[in-house]
N, C-alpha and C. Protein backbone atom coordinates (compact mmCIF):
# COMPACT_ATOMS: atom_id res chain seq x y z
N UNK A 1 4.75 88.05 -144.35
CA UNK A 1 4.39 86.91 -145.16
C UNK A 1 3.36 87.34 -146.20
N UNK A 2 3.65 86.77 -147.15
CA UNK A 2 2.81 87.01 -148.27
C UNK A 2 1.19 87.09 -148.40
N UNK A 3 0.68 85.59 -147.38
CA UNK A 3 -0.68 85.64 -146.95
C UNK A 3 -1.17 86.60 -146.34
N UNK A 4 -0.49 87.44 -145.23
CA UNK A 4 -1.16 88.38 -144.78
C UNK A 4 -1.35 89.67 -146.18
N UNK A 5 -0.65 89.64 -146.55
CA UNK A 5 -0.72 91.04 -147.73
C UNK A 5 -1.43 90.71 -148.16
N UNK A 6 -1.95 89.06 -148.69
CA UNK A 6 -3.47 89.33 -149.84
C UNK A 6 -4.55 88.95 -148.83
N UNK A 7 -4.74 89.15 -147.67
CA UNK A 7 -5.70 89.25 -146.76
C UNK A 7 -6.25 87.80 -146.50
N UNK A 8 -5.47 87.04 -146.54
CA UNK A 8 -5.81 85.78 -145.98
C UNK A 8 -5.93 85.37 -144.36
N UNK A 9 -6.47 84.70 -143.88
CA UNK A 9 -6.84 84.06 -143.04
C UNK A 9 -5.40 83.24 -142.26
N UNK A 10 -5.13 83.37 -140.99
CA UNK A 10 -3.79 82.35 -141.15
C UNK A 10 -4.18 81.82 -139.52
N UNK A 11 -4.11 80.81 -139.16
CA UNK A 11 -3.88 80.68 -138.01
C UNK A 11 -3.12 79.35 -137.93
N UNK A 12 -2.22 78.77 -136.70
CA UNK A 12 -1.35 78.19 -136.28
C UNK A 12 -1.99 76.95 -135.48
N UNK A 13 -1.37 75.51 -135.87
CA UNK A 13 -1.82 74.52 -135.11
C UNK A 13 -1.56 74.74 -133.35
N UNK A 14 -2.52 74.19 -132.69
CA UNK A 14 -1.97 73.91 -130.99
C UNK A 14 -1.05 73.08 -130.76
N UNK A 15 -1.00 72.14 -131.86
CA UNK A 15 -0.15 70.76 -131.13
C UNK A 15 1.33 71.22 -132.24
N UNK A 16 2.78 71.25 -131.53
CA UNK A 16 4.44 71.75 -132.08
C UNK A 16 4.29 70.47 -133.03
N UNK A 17 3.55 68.95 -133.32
CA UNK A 17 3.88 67.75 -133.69
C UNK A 17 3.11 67.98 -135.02
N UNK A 18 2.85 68.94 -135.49
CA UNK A 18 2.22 68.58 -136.69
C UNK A 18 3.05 68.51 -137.95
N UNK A 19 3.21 68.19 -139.31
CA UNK A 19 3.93 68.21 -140.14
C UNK A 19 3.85 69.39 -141.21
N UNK A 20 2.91 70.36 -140.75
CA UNK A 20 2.25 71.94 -141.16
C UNK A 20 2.76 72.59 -140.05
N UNK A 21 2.76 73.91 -140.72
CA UNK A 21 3.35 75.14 -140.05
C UNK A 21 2.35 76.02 -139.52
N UNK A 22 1.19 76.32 -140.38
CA UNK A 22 0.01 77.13 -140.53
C UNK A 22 -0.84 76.63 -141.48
N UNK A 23 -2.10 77.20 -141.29
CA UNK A 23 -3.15 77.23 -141.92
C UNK A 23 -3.59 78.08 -142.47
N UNK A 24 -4.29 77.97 -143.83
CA UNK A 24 -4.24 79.29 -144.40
C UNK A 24 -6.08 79.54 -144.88
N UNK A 25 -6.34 80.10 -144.99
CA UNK A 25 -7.89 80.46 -145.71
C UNK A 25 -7.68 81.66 -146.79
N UNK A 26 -7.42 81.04 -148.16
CA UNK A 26 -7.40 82.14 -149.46
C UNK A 26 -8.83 82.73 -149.50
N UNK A 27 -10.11 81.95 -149.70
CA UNK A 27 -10.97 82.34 -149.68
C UNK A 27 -12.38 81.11 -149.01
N UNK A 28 -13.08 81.49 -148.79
CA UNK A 28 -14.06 80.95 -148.20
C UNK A 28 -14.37 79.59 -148.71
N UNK A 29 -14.89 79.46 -149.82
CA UNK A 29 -15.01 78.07 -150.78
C UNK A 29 -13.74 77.19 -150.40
N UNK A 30 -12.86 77.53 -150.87
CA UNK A 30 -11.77 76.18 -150.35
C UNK A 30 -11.59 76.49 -148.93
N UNK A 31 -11.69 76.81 -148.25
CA UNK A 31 -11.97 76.72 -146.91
C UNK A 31 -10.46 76.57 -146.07
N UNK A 32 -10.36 75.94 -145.35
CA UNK A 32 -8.38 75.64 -144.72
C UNK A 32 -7.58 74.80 -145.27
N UNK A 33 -6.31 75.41 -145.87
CA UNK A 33 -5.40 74.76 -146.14
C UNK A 33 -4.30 74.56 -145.54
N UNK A 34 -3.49 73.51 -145.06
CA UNK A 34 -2.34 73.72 -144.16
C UNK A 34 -1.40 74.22 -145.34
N UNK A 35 -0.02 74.67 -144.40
CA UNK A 35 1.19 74.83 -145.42
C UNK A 35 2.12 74.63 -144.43
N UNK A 36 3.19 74.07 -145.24
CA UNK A 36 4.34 73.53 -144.75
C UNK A 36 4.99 74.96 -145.30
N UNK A 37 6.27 75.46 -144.73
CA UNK A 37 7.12 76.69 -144.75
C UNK A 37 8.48 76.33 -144.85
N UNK A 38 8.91 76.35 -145.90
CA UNK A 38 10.71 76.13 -145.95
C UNK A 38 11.44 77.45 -146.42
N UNK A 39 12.92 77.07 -146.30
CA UNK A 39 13.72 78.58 -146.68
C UNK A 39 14.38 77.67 -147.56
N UNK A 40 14.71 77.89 -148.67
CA UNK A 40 15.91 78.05 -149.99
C UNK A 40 16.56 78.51 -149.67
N UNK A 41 17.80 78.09 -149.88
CA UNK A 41 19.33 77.75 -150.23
C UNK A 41 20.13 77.53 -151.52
N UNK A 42 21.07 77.77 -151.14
CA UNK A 42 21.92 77.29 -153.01
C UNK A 42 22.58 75.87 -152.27
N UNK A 43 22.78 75.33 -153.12
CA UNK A 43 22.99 73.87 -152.77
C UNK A 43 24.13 73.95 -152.86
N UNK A 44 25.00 75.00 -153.15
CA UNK A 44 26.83 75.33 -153.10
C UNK A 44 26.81 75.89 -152.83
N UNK A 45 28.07 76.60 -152.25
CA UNK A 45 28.44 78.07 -151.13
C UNK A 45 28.69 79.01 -152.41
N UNK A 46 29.00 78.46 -153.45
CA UNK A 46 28.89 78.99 -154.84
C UNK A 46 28.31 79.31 -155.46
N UNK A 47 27.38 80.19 -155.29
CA UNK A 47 26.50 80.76 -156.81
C UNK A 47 26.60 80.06 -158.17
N UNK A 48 27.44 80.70 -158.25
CA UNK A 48 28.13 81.41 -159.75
C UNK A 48 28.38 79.28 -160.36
N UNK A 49 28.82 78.43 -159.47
CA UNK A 49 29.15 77.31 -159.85
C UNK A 49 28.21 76.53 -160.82
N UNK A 50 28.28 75.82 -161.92
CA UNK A 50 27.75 75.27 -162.71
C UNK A 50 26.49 74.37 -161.95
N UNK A 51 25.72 74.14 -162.35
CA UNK A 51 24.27 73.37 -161.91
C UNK A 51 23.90 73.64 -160.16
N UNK A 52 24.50 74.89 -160.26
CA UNK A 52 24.36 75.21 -158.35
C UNK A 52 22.67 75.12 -158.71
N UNK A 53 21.94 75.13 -157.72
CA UNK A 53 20.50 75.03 -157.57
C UNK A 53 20.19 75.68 -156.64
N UNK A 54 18.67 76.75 -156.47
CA UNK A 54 18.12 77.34 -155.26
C UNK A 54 17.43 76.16 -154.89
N UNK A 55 17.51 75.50 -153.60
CA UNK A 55 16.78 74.33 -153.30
C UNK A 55 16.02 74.78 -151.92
N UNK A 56 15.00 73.86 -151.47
CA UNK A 56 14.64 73.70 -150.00
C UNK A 56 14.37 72.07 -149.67
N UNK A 57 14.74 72.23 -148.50
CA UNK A 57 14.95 70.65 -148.13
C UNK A 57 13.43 70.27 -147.77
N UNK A 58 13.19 68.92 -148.04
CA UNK A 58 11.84 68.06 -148.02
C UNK A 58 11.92 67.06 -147.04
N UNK A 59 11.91 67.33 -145.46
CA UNK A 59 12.21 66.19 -144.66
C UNK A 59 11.98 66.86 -143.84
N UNK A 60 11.33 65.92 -142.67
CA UNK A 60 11.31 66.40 -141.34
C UNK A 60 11.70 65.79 -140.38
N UNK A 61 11.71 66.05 -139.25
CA UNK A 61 12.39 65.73 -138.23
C UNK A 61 10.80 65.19 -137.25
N UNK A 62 11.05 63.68 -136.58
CA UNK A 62 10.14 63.45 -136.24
C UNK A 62 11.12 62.47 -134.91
N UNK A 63 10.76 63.12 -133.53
CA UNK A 63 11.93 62.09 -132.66
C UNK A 63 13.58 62.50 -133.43
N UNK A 64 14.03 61.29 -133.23
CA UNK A 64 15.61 61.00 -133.55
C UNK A 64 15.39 60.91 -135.20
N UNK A 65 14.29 60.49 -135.84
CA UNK A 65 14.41 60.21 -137.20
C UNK A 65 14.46 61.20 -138.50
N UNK A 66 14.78 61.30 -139.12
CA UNK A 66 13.99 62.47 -140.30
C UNK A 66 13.48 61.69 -141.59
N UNK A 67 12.12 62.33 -141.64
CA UNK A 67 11.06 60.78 -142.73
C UNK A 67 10.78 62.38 -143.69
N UNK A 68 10.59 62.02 -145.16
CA UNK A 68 9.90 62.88 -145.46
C UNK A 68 8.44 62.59 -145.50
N UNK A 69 8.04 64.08 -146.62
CA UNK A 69 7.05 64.14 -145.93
C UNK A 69 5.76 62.96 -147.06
N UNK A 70 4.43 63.23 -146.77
CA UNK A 70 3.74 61.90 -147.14
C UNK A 70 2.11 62.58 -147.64
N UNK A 71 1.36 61.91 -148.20
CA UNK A 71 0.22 62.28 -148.41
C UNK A 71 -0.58 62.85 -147.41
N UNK A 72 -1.48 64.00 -147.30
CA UNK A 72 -2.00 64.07 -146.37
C UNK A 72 -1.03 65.21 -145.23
N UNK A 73 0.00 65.35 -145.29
CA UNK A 73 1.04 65.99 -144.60
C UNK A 73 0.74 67.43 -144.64
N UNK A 74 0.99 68.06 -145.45
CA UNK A 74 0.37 69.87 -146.29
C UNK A 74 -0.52 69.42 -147.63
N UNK A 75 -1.23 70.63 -147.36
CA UNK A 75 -1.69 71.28 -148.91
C UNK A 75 -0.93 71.79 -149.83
N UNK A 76 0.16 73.05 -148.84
CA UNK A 76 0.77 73.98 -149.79
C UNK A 76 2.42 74.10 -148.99
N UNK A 77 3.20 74.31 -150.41
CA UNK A 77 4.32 74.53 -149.56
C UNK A 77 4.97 75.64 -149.94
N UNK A 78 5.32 76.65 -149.10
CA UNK A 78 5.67 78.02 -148.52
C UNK A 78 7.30 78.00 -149.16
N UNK A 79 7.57 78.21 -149.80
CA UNK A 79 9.42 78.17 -149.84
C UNK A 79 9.72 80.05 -150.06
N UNK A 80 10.51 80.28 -149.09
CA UNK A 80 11.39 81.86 -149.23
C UNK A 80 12.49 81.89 -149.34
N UNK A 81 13.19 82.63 -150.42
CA UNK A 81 14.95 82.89 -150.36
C UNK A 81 14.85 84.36 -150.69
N UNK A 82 15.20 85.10 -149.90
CA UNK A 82 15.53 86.61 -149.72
C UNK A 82 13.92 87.19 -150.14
N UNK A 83 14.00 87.79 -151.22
CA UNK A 83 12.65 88.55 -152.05
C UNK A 83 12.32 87.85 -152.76
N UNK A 84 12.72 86.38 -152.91
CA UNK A 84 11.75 85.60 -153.54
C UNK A 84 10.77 84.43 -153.18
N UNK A 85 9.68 84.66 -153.34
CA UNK A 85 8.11 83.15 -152.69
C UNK A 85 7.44 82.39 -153.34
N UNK A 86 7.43 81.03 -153.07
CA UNK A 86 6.42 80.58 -154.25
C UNK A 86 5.43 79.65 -152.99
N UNK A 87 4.47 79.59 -154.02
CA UNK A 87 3.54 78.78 -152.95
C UNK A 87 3.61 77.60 -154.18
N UNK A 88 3.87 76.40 -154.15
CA UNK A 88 3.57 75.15 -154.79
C UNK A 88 3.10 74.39 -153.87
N UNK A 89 1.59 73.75 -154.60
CA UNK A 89 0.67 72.75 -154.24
C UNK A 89 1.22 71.18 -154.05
N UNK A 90 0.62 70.67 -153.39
CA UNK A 90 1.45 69.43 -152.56
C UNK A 90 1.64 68.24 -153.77
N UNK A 91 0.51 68.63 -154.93
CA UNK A 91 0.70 67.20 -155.90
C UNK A 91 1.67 67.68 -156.78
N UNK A 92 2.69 69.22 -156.81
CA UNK A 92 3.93 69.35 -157.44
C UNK A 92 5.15 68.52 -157.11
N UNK A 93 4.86 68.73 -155.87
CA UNK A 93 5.98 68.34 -154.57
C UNK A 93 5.82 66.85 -154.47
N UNK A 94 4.79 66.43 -154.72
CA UNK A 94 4.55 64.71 -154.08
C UNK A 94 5.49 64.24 -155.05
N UNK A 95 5.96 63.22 -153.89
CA UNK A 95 7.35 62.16 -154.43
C UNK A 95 9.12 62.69 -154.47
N UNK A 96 9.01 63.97 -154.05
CA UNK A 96 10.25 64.61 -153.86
C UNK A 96 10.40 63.50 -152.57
N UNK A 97 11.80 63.50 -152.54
CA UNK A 97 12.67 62.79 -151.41
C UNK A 97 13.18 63.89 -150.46
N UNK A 98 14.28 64.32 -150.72
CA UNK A 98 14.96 65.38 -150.50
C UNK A 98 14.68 66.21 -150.44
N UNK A 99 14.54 67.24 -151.33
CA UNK A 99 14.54 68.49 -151.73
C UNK A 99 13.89 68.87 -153.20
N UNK A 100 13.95 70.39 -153.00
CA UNK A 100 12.60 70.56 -154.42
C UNK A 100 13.72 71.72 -154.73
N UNK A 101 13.82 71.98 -156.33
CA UNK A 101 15.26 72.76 -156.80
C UNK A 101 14.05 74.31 -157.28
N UNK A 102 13.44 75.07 -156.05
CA UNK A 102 12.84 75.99 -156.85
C UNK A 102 13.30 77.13 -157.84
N UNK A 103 14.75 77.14 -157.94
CA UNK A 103 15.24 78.23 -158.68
C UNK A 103 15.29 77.39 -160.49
N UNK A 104 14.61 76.41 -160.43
CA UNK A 104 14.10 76.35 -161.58
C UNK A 104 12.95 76.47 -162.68
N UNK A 105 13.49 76.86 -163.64
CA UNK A 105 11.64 77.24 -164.62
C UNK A 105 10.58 76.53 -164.24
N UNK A 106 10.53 75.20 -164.05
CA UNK A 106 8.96 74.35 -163.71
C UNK A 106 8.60 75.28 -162.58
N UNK A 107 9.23 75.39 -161.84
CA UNK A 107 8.29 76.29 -160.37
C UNK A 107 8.07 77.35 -160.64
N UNK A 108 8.48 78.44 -162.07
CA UNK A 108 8.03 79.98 -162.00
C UNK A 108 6.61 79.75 -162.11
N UNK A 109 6.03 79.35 -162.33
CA UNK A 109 4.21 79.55 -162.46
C UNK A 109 3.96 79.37 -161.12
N UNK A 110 4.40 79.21 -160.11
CA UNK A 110 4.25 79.04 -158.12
C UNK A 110 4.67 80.01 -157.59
N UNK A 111 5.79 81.09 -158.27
CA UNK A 111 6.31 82.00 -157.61
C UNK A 111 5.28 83.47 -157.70
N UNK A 112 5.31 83.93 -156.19
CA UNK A 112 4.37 84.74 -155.64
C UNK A 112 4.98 86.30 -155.60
């Protein structure tokens, strides 16, 4: 993971119910940030297909239900597809329903 290479801080909630994956410490001053961790996908089995999208899904699974996610939920969100990472901050992401299309230009300034 990327955090460990720039010498960050990471440790893992106790309780499986949280809506974060890990916690992160970039540096001392901002102190702990959670992050939510998703994997990208192409949204077609197709590449090559017209408006295919690298996406990651924005929902969780809570019980029988899946709610997304809500204020307060993460700081940061973790998305990986093969050799590529971005870390985008939660007020990028706030108001996504679904899914967030990172294989597009607005997210290259997030990619790590």
């Amino acid at each position: 993971m990327k955090a460990l290479e720039e010498g960050w801080e990471i440790a893992t909630p106790f309780c499986a119910q949280r809506a974060y994956d890990f916690v992160v410490r970039r540096t001392v001053p901002l102190g702990w940030e959670t992050v939510q961790v998703k994997t990208a996908y192409y949204a077609r089995k197709d590449r090559n297909a017209k408006n295919n999208a690298l996406e990651a899904g924005l929902r969780r699974s809570k019980g029988n239900a899946v709610k997304r996610y809500e204020d307060g939920d993460f700081d940061l969100l973790f998305v990986a597809h093969e050799d590529e990472e971005w870390l985008i901050p939660w007020s990028v992401v706030r108001g996504k329903t679904s899914a967030v299309q990172v294989g597009r230009a607005k997210y290259d300034e997030w990619r790590i």
